[in-house]
PDB file of N, CA and C in Angstrom:
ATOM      1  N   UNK A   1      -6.729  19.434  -4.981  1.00  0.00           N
ATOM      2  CA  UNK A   1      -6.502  18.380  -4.007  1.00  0.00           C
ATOM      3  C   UNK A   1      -6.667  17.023  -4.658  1.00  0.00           C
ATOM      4  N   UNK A   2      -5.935  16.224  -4.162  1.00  0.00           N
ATOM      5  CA  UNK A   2      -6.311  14.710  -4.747  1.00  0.00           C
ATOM      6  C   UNK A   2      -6.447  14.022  -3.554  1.00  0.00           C
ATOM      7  N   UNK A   3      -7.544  12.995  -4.108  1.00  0.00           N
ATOM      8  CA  UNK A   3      -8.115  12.144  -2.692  1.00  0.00           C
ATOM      9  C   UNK A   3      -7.599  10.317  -3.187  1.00  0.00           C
ATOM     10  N   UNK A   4      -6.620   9.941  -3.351  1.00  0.00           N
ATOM     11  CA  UNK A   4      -6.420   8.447  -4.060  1.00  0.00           C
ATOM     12  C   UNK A   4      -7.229   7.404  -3.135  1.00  0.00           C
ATOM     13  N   UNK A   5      -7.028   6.339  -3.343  1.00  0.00           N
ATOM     14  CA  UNK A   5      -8.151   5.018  -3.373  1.00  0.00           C
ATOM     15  C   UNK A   5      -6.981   4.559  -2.095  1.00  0.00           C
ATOM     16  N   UNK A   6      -5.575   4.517  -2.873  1.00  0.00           N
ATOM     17  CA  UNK A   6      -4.684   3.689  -2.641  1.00  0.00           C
ATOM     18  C   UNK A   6      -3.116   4.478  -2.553  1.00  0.00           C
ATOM     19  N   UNK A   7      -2.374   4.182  -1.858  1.00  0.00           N
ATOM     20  CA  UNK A   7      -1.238   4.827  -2.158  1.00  0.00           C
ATOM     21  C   UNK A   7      -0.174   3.550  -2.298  1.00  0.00           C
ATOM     22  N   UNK A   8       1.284   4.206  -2.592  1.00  0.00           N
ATOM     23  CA  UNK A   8       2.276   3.086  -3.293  1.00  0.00           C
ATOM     24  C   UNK A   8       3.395   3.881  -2.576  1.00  0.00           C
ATOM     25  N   UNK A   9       4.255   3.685  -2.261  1.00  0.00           N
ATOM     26  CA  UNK A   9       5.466   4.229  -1.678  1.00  0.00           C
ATOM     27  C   UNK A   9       6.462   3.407  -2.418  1.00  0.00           C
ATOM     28  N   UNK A  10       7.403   4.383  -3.438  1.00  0.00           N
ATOM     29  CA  UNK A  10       8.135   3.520  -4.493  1.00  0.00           C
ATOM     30  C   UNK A  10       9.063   4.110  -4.338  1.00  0.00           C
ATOM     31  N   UNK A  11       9.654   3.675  -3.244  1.00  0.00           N
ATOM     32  CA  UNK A  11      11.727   3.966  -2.624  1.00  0.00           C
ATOM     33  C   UNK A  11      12.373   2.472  -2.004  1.00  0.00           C
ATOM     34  N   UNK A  12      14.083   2.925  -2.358  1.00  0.00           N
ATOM     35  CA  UNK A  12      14.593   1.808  -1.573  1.00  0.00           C
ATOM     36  C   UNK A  12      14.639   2.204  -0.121  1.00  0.00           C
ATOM     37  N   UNK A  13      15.113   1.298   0.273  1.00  0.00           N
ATOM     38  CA  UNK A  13      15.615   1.114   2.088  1.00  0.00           C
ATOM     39  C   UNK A  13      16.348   1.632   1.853  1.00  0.00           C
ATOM     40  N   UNK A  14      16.544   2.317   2.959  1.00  0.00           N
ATOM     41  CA  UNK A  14      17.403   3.195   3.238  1.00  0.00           C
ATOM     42  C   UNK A  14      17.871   4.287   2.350  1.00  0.00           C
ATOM     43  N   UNK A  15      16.736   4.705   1.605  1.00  0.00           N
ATOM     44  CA  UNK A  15      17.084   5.676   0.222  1.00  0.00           C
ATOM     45  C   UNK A  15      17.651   7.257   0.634  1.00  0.00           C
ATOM     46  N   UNK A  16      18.714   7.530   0.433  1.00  0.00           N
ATOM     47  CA  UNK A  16      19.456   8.403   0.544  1.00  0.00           C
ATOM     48  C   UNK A  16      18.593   9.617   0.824  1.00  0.00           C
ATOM     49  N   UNK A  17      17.360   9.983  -0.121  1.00  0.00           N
ATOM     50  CA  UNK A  17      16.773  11.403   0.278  1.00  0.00           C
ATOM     51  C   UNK A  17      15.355  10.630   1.122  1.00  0.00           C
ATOM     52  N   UNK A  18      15.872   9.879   1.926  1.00  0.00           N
ATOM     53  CA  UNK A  18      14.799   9.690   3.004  1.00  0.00           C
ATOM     54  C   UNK A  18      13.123   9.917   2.650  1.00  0.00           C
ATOM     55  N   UNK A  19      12.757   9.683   1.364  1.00  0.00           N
ATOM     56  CA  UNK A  19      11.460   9.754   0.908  1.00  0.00           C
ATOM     57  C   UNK A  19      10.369   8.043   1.270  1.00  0.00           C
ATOM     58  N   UNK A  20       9.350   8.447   1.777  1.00  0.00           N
ATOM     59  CA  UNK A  20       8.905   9.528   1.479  1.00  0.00           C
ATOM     60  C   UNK A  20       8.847  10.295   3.299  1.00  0.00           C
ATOM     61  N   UNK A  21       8.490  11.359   3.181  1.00  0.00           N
ATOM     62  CA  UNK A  21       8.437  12.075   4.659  1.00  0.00           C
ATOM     63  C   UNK A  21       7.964  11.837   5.632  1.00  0.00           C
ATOM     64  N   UNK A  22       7.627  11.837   6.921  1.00  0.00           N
ATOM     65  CA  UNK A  22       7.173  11.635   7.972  1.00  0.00           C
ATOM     66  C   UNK A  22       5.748  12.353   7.705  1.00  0.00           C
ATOM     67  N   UNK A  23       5.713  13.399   6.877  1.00  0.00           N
ATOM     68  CA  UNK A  23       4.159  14.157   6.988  1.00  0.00           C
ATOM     69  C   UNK A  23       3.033  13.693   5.781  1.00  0.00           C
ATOM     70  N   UNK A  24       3.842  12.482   4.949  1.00  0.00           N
ATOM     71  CA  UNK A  24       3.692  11.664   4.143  1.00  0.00           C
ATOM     72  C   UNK A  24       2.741  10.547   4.771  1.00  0.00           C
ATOM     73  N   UNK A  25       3.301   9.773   5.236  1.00  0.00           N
ATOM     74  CA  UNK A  25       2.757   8.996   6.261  1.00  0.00           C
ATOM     75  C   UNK A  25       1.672   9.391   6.755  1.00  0.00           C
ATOM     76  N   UNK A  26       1.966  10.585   7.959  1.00  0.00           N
ATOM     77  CA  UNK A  26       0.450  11.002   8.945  1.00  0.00           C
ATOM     78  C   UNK A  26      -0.257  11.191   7.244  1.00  0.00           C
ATOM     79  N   UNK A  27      -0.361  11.846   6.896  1.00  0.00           N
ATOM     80  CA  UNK A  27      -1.585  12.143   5.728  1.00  0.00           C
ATOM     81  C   UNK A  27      -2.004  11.225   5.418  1.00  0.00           C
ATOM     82  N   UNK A  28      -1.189  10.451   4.761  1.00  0.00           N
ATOM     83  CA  UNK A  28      -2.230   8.763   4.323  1.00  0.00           C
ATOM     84  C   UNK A  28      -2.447   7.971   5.691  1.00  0.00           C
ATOM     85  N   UNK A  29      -2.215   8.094   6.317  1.00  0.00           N
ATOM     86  CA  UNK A  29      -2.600   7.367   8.162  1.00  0.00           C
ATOM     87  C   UNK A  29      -3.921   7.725   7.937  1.00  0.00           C
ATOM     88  N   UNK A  30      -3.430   9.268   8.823  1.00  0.00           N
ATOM     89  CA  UNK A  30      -4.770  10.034   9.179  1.00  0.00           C
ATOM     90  C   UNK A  30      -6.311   9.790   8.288  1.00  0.00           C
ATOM     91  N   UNK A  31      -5.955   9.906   6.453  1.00  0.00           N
ATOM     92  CA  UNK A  31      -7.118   9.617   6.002  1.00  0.00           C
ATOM     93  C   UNK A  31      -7.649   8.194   5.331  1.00  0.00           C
ATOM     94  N   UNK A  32      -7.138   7.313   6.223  1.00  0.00           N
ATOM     95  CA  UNK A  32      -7.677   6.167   5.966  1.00  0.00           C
ATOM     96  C   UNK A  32      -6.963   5.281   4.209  1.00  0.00           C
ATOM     97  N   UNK A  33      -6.567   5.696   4.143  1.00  0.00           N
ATOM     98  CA  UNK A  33      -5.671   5.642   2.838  1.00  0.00           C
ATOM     99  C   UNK A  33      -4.630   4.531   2.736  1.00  0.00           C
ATOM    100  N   UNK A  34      -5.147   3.420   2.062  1.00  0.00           N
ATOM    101  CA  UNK A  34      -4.280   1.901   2.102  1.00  0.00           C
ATOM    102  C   UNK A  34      -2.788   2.089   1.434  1.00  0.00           C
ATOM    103  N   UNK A  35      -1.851   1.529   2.183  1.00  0.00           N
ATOM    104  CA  UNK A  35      -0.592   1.468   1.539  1.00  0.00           C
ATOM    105  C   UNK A  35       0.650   0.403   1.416  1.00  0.00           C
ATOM    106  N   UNK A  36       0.487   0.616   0.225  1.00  0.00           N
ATOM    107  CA  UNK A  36       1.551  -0.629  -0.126  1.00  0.00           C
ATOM    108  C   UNK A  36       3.235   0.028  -0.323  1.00  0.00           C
ATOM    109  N   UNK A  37       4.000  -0.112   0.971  1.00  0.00           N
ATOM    110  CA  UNK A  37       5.475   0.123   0.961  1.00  0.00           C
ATOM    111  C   UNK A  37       6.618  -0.519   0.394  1.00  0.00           C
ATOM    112  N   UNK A  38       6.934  -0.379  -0.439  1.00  0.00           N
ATOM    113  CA  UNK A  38       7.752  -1.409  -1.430  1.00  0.00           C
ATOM    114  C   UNK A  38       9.409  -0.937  -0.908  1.00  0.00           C
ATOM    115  N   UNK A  39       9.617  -0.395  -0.019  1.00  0.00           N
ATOM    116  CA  UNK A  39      10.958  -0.122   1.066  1.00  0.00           C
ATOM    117  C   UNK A  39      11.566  -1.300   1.469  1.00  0.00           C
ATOM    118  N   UNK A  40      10.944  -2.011   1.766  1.00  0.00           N
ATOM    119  CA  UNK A  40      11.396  -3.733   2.570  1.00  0.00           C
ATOM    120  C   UNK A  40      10.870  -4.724   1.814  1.00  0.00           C
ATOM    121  N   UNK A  41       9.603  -4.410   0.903  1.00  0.00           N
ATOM    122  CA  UNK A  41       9.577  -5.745   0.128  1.00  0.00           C
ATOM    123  C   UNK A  41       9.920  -6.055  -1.334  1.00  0.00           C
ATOM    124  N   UNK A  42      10.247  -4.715  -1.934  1.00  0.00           N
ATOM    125  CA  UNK A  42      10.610  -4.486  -2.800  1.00  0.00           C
ATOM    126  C   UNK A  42      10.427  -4.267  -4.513  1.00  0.00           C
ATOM    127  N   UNK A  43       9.484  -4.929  -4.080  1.00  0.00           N
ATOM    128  CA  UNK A  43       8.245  -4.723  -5.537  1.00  0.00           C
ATOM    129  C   UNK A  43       6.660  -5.266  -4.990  1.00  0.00           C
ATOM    130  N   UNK A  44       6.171  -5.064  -5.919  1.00  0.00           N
ATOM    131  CA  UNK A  44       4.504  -4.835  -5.794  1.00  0.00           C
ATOM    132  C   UNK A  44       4.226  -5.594  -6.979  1.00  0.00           C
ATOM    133  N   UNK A  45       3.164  -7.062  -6.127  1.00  0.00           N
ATOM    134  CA  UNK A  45       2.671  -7.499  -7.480  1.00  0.00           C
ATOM    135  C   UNK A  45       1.190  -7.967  -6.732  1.00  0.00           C
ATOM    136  N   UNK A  46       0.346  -7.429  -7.921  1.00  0.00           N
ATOM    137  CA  UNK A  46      -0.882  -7.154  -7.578  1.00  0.00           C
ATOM    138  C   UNK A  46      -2.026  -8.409  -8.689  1.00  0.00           C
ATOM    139  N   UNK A  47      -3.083  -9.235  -8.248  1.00  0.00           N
ATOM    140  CA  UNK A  47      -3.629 -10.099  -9.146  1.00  0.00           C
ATOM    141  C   UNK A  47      -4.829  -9.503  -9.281  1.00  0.00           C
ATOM    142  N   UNK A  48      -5.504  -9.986 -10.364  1.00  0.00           N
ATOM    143  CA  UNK A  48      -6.904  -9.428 -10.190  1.00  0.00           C
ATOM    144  C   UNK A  48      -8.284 -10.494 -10.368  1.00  0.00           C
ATOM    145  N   UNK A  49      -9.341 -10.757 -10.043  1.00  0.00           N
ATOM    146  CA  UNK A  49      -9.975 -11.432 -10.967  1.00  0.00           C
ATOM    147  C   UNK A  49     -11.287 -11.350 -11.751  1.00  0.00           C
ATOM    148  N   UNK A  50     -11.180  -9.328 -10.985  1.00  0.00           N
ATOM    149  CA  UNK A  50     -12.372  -8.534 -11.617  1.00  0.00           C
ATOM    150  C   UNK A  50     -13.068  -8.296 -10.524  1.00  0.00           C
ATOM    151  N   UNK A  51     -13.093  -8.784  -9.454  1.00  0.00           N
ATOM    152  CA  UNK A  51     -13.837  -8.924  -7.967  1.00  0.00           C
ATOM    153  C   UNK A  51     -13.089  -8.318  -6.959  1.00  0.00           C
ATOM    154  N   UNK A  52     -11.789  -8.874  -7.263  1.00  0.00           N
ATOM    155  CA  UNK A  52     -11.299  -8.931  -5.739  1.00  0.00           C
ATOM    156  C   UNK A  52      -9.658  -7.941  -6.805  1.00  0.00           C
ATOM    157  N   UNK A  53      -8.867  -7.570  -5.757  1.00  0.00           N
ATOM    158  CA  UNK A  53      -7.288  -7.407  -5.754  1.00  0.00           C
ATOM    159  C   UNK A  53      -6.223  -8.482  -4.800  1.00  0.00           C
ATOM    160  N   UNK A  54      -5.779  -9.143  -4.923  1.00  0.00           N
ATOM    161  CA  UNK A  54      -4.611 -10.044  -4.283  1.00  0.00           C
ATOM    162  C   UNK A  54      -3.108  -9.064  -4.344  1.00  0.00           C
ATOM    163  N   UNK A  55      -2.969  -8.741  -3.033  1.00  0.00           N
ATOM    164  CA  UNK A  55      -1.192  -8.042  -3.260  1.00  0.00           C
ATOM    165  C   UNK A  55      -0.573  -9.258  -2.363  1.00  0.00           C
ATOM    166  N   UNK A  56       0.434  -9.737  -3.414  1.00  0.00           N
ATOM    167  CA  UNK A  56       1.514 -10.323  -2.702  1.00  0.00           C
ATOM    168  C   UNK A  56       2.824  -9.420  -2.329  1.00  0.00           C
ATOM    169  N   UNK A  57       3.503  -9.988  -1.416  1.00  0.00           N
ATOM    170  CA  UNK A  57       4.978  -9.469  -0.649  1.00  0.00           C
ATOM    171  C   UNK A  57       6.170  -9.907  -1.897  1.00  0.00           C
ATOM    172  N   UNK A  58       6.442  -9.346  -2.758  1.00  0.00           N
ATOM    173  CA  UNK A  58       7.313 -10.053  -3.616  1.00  0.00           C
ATOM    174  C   UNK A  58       8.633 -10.800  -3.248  1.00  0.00           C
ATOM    175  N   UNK A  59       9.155  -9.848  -2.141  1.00  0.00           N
ATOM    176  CA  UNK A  59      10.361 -10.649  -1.647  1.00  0.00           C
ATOM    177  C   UNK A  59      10.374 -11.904  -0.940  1.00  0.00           C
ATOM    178  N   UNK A  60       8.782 -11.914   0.075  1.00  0.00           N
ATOM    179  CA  UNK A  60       8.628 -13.290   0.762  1.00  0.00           C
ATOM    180  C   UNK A  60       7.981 -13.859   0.035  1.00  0.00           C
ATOM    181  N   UNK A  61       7.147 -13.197  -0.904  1.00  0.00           N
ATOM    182  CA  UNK A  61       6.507 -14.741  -1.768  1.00  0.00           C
ATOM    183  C   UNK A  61       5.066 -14.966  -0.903  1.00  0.00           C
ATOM    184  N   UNK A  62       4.928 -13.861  -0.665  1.00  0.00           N
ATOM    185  CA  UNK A  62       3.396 -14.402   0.499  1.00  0.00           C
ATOM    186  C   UNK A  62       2.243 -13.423   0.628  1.00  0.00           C
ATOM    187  N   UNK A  63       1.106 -14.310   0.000  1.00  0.00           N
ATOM    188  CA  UNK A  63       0.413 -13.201  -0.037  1.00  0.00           C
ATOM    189  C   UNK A  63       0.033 -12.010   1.315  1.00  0.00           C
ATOM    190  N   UNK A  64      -0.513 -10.966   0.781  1.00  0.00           N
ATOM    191  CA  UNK A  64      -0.736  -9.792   1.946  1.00  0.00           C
ATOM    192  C   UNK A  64      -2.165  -9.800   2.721  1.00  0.00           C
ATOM    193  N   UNK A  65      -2.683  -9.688   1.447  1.00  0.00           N
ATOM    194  CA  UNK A  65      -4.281  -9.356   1.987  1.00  0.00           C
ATOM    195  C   UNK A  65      -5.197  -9.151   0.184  1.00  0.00           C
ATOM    196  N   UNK A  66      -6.500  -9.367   0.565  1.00  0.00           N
ATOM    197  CA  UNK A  66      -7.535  -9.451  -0.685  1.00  0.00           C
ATOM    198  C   UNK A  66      -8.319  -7.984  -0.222  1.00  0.00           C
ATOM    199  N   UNK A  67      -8.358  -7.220  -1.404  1.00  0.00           N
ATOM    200  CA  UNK A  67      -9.380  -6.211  -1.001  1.00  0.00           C
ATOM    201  C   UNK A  67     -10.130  -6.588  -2.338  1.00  0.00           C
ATOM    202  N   UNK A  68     -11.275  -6.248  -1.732  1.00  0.00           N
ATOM    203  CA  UNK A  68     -12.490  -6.272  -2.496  1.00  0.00           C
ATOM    204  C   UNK A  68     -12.512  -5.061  -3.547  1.00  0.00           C
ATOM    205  N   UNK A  69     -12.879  -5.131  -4.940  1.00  0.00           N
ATOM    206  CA  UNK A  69     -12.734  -3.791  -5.796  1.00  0.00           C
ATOM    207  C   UNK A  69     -14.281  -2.968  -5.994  1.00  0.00           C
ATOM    208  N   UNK A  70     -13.846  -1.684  -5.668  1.00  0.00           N
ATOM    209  CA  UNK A  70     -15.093  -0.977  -5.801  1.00  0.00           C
ATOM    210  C   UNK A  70     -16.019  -0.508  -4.259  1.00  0.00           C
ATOM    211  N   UNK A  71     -15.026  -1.176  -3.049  1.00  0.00           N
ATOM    212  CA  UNK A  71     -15.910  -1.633  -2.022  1.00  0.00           C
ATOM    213  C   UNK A  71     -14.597  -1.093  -0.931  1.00  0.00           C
ATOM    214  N   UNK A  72     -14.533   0.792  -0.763  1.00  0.00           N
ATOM    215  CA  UNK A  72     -13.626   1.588  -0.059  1.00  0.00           C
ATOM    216  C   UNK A  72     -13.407   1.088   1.577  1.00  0.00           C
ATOM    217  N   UNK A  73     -14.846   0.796   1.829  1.00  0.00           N
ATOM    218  CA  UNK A  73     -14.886   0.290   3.395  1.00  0.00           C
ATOM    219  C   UNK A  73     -14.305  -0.887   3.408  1.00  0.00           C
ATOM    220  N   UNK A  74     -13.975  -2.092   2.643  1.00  0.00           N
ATOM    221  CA  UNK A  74     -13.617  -3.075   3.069  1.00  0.00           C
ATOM    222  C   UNK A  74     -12.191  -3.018   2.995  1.00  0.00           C
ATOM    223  N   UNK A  75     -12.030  -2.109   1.610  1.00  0.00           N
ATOM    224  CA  UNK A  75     -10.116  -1.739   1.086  1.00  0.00           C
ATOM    225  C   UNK A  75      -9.584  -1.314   2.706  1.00  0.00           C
ATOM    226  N   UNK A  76     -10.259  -0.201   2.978  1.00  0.00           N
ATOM    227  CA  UNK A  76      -9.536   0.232   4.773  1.00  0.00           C
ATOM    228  C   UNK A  76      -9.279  -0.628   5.461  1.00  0.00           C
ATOM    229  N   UNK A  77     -10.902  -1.727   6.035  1.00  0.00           N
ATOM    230  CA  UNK A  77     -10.313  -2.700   6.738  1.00  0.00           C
ATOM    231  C   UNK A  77      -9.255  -3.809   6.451  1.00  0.00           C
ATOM    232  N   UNK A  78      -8.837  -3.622   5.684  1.00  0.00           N
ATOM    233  CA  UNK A  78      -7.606  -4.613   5.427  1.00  0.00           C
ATOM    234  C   UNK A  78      -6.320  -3.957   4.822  1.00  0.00           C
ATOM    235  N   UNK A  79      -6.425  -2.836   5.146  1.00  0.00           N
ATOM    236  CA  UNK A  79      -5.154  -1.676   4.276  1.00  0.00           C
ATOM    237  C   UNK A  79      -3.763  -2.348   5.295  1.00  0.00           C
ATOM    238  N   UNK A  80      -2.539  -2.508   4.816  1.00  0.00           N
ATOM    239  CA  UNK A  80      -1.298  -2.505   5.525  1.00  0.00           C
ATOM    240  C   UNK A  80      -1.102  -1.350   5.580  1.00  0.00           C
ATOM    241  N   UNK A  81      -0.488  -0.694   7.149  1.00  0.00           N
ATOM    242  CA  UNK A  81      -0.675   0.589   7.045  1.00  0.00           C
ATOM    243  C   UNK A  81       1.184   1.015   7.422  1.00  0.00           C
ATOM    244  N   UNK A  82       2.089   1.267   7.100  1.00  0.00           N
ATOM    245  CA  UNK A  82       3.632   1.463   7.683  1.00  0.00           C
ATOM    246  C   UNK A  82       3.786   2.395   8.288  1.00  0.00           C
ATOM    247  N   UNK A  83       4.475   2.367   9.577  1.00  0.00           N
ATOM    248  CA  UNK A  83       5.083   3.596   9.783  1.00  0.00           C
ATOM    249  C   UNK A  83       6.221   4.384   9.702  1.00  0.00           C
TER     250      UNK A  83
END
């Protein structure tokens, strides 16, 4: 079994084999599991400064949200979660 920190969903819109699945989703929902969907924004760019993580929206240019590193309870409360 693998338990990740973080998940990444690395498909286009509207990607022909419809990845990732609907049972994809509930699983990282269900276990609290932060996710960054790169479907609509299109890339993933992530800063660091040893403390914290910064994910910006690459296509809008705006940042998302700061999770704290090392610190799971705070990563949740601020996870973007897609459906």
């Amino acid at each position: 079994r693998v338990f990740p920190d973080y998940a990444v969903i690395s498909a286009g819109l509207n990607n022909r084999y419809s990845h990732p699945s609907p049972l994809v989703f509930e699983r990282l929902k269900n276990n609290h599991i932060p996710l960054w969907d790169l479907r609509e924004s299109e890339a993933l760019f992530l800063e660091s400064d040893g403390e914290y993580w910064v994910h910006f929206d690459w296509k809008y240019r705006k940042k998302r949200n700061k999770i704290q590193i090392n610190s799971l309870d705070k990563a949740h409360e601020n996870a973007i979660f897609q459906d």
